[in-house]
N, C-alpha and C. Protein backbone atom coordinates (compact mmCIF):
# COMPACT_ATOMS: atom_id res chain seq x y z
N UNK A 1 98.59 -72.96 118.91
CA UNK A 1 98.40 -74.27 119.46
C UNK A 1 99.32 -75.25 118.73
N UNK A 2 100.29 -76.11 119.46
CA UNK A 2 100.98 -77.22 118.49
C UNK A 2 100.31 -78.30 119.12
N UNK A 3 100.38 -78.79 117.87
CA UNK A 3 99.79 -80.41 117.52
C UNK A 3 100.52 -81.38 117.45
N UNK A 4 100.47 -82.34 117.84
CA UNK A 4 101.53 -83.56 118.20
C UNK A 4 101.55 -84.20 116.74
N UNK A 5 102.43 -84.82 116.43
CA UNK A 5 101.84 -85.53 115.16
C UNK A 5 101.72 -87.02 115.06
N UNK A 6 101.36 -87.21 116.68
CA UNK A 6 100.26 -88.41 116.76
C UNK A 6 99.45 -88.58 117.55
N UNK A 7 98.78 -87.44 117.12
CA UNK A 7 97.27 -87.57 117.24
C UNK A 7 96.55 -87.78 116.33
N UNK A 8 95.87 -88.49 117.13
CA UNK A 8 94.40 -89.24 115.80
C UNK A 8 93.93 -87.63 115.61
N UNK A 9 93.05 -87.68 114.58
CA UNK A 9 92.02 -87.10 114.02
C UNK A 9 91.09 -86.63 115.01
N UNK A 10 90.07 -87.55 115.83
CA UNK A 10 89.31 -87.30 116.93
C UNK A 10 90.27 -86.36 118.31
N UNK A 11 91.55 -86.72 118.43
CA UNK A 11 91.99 -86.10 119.32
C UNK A 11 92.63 -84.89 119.45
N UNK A 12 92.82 -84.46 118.23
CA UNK A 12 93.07 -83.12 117.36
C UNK A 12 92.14 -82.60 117.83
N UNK A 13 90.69 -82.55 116.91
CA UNK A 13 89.21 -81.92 117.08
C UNK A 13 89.06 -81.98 118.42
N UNK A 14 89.27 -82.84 119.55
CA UNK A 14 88.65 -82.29 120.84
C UNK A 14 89.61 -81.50 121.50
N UNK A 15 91.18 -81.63 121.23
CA UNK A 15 92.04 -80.27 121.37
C UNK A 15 91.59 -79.42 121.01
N UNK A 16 91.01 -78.90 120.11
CA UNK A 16 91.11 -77.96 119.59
C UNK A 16 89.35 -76.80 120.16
N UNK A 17 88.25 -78.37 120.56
CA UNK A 17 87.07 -77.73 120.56
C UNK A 17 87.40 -77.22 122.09
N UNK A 18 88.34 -78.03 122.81
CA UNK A 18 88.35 -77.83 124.32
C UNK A 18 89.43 -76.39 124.51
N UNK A 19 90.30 -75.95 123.18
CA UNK A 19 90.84 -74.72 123.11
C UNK A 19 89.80 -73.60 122.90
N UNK A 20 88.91 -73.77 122.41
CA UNK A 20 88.35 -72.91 121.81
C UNK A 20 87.31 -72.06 122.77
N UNK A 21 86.85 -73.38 123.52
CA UNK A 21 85.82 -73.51 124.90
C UNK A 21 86.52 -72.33 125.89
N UNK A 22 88.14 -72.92 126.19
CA UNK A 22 88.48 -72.18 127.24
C UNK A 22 88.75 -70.57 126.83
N UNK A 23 88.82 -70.43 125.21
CA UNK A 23 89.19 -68.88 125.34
C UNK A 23 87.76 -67.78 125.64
N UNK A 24 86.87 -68.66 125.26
CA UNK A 24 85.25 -68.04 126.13
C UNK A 24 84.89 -68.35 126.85
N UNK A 25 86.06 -68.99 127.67
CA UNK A 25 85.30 -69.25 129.49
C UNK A 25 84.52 -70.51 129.71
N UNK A 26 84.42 -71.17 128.41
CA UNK A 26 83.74 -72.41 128.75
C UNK A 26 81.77 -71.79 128.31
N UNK A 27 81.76 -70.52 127.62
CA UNK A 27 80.30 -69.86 128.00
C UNK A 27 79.79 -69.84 126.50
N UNK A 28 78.84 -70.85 126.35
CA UNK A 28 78.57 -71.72 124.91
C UNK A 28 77.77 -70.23 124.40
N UNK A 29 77.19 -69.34 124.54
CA UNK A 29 76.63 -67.83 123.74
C UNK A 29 77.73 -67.28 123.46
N UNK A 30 79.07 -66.97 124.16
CA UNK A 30 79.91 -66.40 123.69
C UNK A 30 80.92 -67.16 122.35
N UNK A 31 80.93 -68.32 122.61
CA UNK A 31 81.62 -69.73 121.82
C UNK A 31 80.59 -69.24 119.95
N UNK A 32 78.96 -69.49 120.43
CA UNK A 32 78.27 -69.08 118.98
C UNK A 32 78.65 -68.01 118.81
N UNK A 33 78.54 -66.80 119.03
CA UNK A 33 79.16 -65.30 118.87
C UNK A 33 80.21 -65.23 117.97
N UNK A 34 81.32 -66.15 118.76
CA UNK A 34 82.55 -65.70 117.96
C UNK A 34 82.42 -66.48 116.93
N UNK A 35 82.07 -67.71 116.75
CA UNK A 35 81.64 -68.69 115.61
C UNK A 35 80.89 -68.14 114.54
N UNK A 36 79.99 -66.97 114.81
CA UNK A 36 79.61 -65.90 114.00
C UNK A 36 80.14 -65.26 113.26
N UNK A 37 80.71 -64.72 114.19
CA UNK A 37 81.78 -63.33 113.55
C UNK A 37 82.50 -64.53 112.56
N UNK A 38 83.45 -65.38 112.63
CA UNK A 38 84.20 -65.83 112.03
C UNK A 38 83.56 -65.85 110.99
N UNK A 39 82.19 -66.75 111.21
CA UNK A 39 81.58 -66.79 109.53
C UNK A 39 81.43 -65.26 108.28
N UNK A 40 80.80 -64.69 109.33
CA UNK A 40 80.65 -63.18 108.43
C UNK A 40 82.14 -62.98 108.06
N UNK A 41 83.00 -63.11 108.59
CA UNK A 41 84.39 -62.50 108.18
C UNK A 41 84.81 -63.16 106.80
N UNK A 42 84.33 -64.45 107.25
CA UNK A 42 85.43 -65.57 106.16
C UNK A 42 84.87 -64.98 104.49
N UNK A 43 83.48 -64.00 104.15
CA UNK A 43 83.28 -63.40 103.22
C UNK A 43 82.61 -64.51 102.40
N UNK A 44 82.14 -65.75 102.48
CA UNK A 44 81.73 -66.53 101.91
C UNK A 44 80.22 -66.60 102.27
N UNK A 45 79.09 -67.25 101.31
CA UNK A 45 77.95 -66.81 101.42
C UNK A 45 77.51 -67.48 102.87
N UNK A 46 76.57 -66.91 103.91
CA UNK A 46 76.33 -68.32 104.55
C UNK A 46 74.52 -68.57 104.44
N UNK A 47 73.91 -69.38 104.36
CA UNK A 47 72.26 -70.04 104.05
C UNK A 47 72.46 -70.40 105.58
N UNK A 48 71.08 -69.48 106.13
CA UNK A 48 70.75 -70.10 107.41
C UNK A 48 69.53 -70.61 106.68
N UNK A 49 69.09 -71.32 107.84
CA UNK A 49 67.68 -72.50 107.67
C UNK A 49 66.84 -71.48 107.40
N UNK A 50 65.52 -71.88 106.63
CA UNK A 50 64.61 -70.67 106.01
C UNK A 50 64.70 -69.89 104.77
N UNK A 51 66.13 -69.22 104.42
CA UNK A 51 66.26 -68.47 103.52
C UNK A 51 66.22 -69.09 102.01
N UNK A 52 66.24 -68.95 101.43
CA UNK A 52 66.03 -69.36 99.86
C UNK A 52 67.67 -69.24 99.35
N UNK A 53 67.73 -70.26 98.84
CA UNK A 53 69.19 -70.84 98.24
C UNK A 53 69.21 -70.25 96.41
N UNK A 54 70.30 -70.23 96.07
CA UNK A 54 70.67 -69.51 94.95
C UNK A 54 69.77 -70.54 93.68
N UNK A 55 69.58 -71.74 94.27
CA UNK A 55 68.58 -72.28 93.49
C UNK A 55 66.97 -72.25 93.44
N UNK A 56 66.64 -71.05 93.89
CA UNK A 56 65.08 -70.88 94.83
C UNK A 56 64.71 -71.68 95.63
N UNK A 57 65.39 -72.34 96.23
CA UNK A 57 64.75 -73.55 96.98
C UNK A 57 65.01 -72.83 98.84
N UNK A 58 64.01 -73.54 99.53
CA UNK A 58 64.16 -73.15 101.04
C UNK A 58 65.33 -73.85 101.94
N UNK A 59 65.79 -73.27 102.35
CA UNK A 59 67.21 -74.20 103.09
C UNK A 59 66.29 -74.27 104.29
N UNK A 60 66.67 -75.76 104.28
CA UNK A 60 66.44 -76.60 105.82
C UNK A 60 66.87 -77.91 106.33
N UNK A 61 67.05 -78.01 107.74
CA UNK A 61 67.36 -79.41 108.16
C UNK A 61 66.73 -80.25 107.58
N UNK A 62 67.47 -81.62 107.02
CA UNK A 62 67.18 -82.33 106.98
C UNK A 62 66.32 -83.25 108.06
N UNK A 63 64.90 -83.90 108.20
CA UNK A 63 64.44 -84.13 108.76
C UNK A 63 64.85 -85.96 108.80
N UNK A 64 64.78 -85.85 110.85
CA UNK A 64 65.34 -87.47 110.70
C UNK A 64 64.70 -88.27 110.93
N UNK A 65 64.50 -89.56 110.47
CA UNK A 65 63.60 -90.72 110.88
C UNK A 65 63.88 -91.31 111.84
N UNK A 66 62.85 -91.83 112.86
CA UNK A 66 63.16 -92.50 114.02
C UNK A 66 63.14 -93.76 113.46
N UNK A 67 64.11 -94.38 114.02
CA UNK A 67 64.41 -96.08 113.86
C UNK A 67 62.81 -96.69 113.78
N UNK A 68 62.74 -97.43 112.72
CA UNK A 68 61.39 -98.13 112.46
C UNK A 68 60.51 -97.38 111.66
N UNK A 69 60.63 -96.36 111.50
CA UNK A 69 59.68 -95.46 111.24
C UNK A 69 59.11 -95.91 110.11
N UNK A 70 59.45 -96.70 109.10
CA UNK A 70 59.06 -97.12 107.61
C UNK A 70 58.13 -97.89 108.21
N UNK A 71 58.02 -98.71 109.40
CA UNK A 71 57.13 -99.90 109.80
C UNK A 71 55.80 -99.71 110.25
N UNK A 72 54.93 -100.37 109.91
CA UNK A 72 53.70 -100.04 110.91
C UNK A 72 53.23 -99.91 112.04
N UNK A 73 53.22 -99.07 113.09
CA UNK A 73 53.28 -98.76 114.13
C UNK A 73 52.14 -99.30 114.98
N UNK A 74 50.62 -99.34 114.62
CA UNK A 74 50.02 -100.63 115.16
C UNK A 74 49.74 -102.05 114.71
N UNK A 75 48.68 -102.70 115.38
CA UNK A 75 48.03 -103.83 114.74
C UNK A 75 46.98 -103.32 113.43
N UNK A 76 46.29 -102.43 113.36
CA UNK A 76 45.29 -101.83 112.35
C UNK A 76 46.59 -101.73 111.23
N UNK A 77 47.39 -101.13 111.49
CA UNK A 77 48.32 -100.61 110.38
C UNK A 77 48.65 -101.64 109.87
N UNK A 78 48.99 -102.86 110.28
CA UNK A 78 49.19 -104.01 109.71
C UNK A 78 48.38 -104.36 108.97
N UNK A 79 46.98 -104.41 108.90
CA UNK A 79 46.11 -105.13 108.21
C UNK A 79 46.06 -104.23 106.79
N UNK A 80 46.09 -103.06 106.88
CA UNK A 80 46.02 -102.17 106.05
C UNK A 80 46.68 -103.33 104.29
């Protein structure tokens, strides 16, 4: 693939995600698949969510807060 060398940053990455798309047909199970394999290949450790990290700890998503969420959600909660 050549790359122009002016392209932004963003327009690189969607070259490249929209290359990647078309060599599996556009067929997002085959797209994770090969995104797989690559990882196992690259020989580096990979922590899926669940497993225990070299520090004993559980790997997982970070969980996200919905906008407001610190706030009190009724009138009772207010009085609190």
């Amino acid at each position: 693939m050549i790359i122009d060398h002016q392209m932004t940053v963003v327009e690189e990455v969607r070259s490249f995600k929209e290359a990647v798309a078309a060599k599996h047909g556009f067929d997002v199970a085959r797209i994770v698949h090969a995104a797989r394999q690559r990882q196992e290949a690259s020989g580096r450790r990979i922590i899926r969510q669940g497993e225990l990290t070299s520090a004993g700890q559980l790997a997982t998503l970070p969980e996200s807060k919905s906008e407001g969420e610190d706030y009190p959600q009724s009138e009772s909660e207010l009085r609190r």
